[in-house]
N, C-alpha and C. Protein backbone atom coordinates (compact mmCIF):
# COMPACT_ATOMS: atom_id res chain seq x y z
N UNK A 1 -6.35 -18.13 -7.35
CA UNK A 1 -5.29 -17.18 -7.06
C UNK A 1 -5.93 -15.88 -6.56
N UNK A 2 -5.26 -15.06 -5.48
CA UNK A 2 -6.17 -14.23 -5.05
C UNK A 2 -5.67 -12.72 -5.86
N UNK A 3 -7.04 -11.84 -6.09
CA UNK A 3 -6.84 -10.66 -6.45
C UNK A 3 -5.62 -9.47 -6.18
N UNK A 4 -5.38 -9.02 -7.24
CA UNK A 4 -4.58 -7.70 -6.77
C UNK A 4 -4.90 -7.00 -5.55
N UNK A 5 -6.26 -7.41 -5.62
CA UNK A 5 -6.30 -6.29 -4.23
C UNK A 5 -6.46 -7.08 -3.05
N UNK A 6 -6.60 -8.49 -2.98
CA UNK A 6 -5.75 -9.25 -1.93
C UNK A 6 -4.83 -8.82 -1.36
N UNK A 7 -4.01 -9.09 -2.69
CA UNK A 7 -2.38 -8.70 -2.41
C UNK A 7 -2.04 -7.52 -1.86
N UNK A 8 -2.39 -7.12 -1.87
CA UNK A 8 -2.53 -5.59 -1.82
C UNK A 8 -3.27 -5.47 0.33
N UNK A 9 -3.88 -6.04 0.26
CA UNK A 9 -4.81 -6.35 2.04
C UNK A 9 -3.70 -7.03 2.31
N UNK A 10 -3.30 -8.18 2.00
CA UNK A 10 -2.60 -9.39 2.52
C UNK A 10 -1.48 -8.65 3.28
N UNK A 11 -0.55 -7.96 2.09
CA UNK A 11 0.94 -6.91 2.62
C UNK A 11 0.21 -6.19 4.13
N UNK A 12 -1.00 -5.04 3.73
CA UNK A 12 -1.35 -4.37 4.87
C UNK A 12 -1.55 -5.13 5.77
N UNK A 13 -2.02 -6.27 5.89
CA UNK A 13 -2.13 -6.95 7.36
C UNK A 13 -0.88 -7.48 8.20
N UNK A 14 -0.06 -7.58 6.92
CA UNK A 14 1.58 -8.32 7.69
C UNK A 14 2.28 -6.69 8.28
N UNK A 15 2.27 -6.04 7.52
CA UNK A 15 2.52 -4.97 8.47
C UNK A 15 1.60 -4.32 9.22
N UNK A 16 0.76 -4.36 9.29
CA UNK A 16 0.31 -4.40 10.82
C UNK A 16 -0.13 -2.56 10.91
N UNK A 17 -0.81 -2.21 9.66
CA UNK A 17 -1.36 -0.92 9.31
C UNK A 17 -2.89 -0.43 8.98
N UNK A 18 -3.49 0.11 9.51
CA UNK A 18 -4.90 0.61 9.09
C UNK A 18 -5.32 0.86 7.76
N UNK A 19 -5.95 0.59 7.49
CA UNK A 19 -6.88 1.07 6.16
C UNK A 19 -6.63 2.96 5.83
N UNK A 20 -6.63 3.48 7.29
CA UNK A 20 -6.22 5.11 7.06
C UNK A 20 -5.03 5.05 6.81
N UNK A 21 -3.83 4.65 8.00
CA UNK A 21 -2.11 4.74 7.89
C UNK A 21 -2.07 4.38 6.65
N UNK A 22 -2.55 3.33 5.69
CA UNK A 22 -2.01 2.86 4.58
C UNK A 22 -2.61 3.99 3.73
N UNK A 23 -3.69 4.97 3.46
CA UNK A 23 -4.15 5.80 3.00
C UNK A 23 -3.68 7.25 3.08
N UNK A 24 -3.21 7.41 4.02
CA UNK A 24 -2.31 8.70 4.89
C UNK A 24 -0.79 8.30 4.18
N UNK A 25 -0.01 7.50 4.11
CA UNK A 25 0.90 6.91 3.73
C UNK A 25 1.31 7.45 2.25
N UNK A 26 0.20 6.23 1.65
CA UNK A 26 0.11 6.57 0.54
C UNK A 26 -0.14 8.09 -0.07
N UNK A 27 -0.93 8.60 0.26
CA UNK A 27 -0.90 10.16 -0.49
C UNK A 27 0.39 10.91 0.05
N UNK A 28 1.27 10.74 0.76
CA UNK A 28 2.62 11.57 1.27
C UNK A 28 3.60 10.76 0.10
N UNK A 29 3.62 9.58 -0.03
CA UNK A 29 4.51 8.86 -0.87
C UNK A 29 3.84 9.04 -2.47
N UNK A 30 2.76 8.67 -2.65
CA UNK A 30 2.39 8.69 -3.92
C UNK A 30 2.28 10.52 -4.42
N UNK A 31 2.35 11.55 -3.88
CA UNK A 31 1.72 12.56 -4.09
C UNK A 31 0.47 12.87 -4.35
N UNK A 32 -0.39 12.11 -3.95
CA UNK A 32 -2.18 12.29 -4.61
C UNK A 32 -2.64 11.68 -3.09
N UNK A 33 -4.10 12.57 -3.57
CA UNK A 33 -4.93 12.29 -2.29
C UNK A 33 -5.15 10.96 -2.61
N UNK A 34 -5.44 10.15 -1.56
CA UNK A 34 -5.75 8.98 -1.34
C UNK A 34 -6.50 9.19 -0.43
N UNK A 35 -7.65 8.73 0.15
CA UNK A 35 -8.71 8.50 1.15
C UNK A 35 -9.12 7.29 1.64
N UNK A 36 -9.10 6.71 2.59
CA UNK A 36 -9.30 5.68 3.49
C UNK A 36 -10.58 4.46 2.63
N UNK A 37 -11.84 5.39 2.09
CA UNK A 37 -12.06 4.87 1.31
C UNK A 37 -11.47 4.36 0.16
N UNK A 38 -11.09 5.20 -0.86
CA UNK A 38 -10.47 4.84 -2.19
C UNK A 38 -9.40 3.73 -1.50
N UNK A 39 -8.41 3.45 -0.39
CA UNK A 39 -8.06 2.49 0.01
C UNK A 39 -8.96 0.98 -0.13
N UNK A 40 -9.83 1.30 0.59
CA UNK A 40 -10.52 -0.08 0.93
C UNK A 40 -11.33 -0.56 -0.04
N UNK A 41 -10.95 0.88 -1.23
CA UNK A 41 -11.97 -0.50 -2.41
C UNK A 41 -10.74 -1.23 -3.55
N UNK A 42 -9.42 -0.20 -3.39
CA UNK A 42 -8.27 -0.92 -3.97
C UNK A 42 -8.21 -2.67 -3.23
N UNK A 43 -8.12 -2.59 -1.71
CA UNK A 43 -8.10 -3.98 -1.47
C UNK A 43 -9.26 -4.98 -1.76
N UNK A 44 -10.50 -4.67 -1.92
CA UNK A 44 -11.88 -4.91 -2.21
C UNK A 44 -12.00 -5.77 -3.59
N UNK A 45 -10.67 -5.04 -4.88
CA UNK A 45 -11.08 -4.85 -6.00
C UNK A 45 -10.84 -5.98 -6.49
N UNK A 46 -11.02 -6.33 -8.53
CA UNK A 46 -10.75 -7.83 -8.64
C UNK A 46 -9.51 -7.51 -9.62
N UNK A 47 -9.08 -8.14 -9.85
CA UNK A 47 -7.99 -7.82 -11.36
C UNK A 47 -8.49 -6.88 -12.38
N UNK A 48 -9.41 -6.93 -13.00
CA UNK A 48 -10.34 -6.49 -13.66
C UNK A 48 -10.44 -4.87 -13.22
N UNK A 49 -10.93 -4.38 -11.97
CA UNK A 49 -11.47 -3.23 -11.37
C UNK A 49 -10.04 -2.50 -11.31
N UNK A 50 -8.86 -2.88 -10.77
CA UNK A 50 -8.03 -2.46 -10.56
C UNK A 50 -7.24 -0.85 -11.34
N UNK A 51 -7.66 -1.37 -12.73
CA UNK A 51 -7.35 -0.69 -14.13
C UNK A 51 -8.15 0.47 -13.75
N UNK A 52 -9.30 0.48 -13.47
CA UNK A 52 -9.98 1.52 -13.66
C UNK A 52 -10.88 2.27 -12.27
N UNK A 53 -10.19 1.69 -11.04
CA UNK A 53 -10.04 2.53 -9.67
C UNK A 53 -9.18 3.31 -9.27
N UNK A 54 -8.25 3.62 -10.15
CA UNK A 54 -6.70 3.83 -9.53
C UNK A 54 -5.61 3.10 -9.57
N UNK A 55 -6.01 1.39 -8.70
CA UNK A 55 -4.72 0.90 -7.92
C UNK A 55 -3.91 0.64 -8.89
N UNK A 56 -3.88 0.42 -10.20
CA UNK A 56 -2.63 0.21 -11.33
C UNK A 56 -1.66 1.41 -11.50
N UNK A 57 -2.68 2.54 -11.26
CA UNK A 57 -1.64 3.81 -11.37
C UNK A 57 -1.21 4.30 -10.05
N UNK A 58 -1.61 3.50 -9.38
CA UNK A 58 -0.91 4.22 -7.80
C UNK A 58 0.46 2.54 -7.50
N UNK A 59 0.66 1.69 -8.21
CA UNK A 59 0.92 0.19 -8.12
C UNK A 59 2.47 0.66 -7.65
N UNK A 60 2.92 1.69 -8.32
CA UNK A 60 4.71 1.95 -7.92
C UNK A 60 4.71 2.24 -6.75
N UNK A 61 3.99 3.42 -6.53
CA UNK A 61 4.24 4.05 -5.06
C UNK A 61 3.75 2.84 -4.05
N UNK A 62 2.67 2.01 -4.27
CA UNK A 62 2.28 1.15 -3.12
C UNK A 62 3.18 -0.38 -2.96
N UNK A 63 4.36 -0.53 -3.74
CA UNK A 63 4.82 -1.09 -3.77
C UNK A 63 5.86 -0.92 -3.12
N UNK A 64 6.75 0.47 -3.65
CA UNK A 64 7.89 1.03 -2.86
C UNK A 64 7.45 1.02 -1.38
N UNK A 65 6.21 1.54 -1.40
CA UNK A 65 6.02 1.65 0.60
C UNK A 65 5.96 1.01 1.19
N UNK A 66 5.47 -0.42 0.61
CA UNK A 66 6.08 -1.82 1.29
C UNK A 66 7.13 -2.75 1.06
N UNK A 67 7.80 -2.17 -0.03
CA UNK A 67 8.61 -2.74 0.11
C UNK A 67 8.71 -3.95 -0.50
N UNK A 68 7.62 -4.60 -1.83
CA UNK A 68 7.65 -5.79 -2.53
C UNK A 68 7.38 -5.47 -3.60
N UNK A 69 7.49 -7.06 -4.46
CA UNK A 69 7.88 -6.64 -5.73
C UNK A 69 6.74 -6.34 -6.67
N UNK A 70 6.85 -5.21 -7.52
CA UNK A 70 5.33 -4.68 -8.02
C UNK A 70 4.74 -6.01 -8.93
N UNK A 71 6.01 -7.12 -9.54
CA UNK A 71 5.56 -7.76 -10.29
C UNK A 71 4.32 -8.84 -9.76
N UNK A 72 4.86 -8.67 -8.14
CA UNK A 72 3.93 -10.11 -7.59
C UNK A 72 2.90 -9.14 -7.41
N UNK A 73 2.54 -8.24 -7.26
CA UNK A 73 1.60 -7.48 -6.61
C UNK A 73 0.61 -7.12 -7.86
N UNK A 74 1.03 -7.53 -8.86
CA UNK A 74 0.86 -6.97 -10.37
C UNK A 74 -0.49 -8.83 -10.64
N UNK A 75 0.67 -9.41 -10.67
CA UNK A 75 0.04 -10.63 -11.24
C UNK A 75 0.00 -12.28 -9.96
N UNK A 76 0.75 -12.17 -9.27
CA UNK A 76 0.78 -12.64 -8.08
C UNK A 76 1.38 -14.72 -8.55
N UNK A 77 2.06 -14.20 -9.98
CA UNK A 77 2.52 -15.67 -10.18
C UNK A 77 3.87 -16.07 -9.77
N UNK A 78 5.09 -14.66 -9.03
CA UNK A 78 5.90 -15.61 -8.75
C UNK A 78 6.00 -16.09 -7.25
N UNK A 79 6.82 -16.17 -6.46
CA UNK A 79 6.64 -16.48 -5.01
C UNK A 79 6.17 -15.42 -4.41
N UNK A 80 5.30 -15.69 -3.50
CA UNK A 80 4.89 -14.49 -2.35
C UNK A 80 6.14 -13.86 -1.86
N UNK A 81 6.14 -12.52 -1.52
CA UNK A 81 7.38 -12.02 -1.46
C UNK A 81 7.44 -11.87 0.38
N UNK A 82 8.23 -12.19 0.64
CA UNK A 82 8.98 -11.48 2.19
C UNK A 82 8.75 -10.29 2.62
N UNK A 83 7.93 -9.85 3.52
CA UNK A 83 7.71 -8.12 3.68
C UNK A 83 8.91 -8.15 4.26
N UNK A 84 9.64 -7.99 5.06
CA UNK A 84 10.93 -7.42 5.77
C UNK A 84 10.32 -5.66 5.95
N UNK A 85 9.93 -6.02 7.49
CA UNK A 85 9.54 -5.03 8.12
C UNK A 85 10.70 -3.60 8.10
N UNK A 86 12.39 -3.77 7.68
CA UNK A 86 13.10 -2.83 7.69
C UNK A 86 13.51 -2.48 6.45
N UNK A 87 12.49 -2.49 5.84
CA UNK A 87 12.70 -1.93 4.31
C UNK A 87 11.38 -1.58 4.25
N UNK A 88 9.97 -1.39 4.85
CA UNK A 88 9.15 -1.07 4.44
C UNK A 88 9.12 0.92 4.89
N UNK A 89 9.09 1.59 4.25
CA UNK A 89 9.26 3.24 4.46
C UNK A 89 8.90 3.64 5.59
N UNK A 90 9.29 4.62 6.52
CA UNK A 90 8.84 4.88 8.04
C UNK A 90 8.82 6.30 8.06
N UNK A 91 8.04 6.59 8.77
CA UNK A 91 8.37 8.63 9.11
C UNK A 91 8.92 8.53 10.43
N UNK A 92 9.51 9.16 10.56
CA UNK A 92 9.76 9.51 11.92
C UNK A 92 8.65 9.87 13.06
N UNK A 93 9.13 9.23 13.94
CA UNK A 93 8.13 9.83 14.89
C UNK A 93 8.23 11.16 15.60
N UNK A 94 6.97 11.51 16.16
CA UNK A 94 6.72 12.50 16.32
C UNK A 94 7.61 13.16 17.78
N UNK A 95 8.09 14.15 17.85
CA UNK A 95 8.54 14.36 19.59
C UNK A 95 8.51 15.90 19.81
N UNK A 96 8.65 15.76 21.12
CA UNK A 96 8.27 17.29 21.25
C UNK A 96 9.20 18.47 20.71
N UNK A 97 10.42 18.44 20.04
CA UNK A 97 11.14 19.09 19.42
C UNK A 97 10.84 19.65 18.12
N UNK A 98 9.68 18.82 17.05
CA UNK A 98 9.28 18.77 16.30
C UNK A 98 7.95 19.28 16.35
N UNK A 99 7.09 19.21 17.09
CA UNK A 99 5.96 19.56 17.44
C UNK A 99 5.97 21.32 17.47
N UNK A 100 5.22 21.85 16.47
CA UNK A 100 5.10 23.36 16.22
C UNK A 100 3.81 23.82 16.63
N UNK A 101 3.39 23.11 17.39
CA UNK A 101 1.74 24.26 17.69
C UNK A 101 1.84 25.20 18.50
C-alpha cells in the first residue's frame, strides 16, 4: 500500500501542480509557511515520518485544497478518491485590473 506521502504526490500529479504551486498554495490555505522543499519531503515521506515532518498537522488544509477525503489520505484503506478538478480550490487569475505595481 503506498505511503501518505504517495498519496499525497499521487493527488499533485492528477492535478497537474508543481511541487512550488502545491507549496505556494498550501501556505495561503494552511496559514504557515510551507516551502517547496518541506513539500517534497511530505511527498518523499513514509507513514511513520509523516507525524513528525509536519504533513499530519498540515493533513486538513492539504486535503481541503484538493479536495479528498483526509481519511484516504490519512490511511489510504478506503477507495481511492475522485479528484474532481471543480472542487479542488482556485485563485483567481491574475488581470490587469488587479495588478497594482
Amino acid at each position: 500500500m503506498p505511503s501518505i506521502g504517495e498519496r499525497v504526490h499521487r493527488v499533485r500529479l492528477h492535478v497537474g501542480w508543481s511541487v512550488e504551486e502545491c507549496a505556494y498554495r498550501s501556505t495561503i490555505f494552511a496559514n504557515a509557511h510551507i516551502d517547496p522543499t518541506t513539500w517534497l519531503g511530505w511527498e518523499r515521506c513514509s507513514d511513520q515520518q509523516a507525524a513528525t515532518n509536519g504533513l499530519l498537522a498540515h493533513l486538513d488544509a492539504i486535503s481541503s485544497l484538493f479536495a479528498v477525503d483526509k481519511d484516504w489520505l490519512m490511511t489510504g484503506v478506503i477507495d481511492e478518491p475522485e479528484v474532481q478538478a471543480n472542487r479542488v480550490v482556485t485563485f483567481p487569475l491574475k488581470t490587469p485590473s488587479n495588478d497594482q505595481s
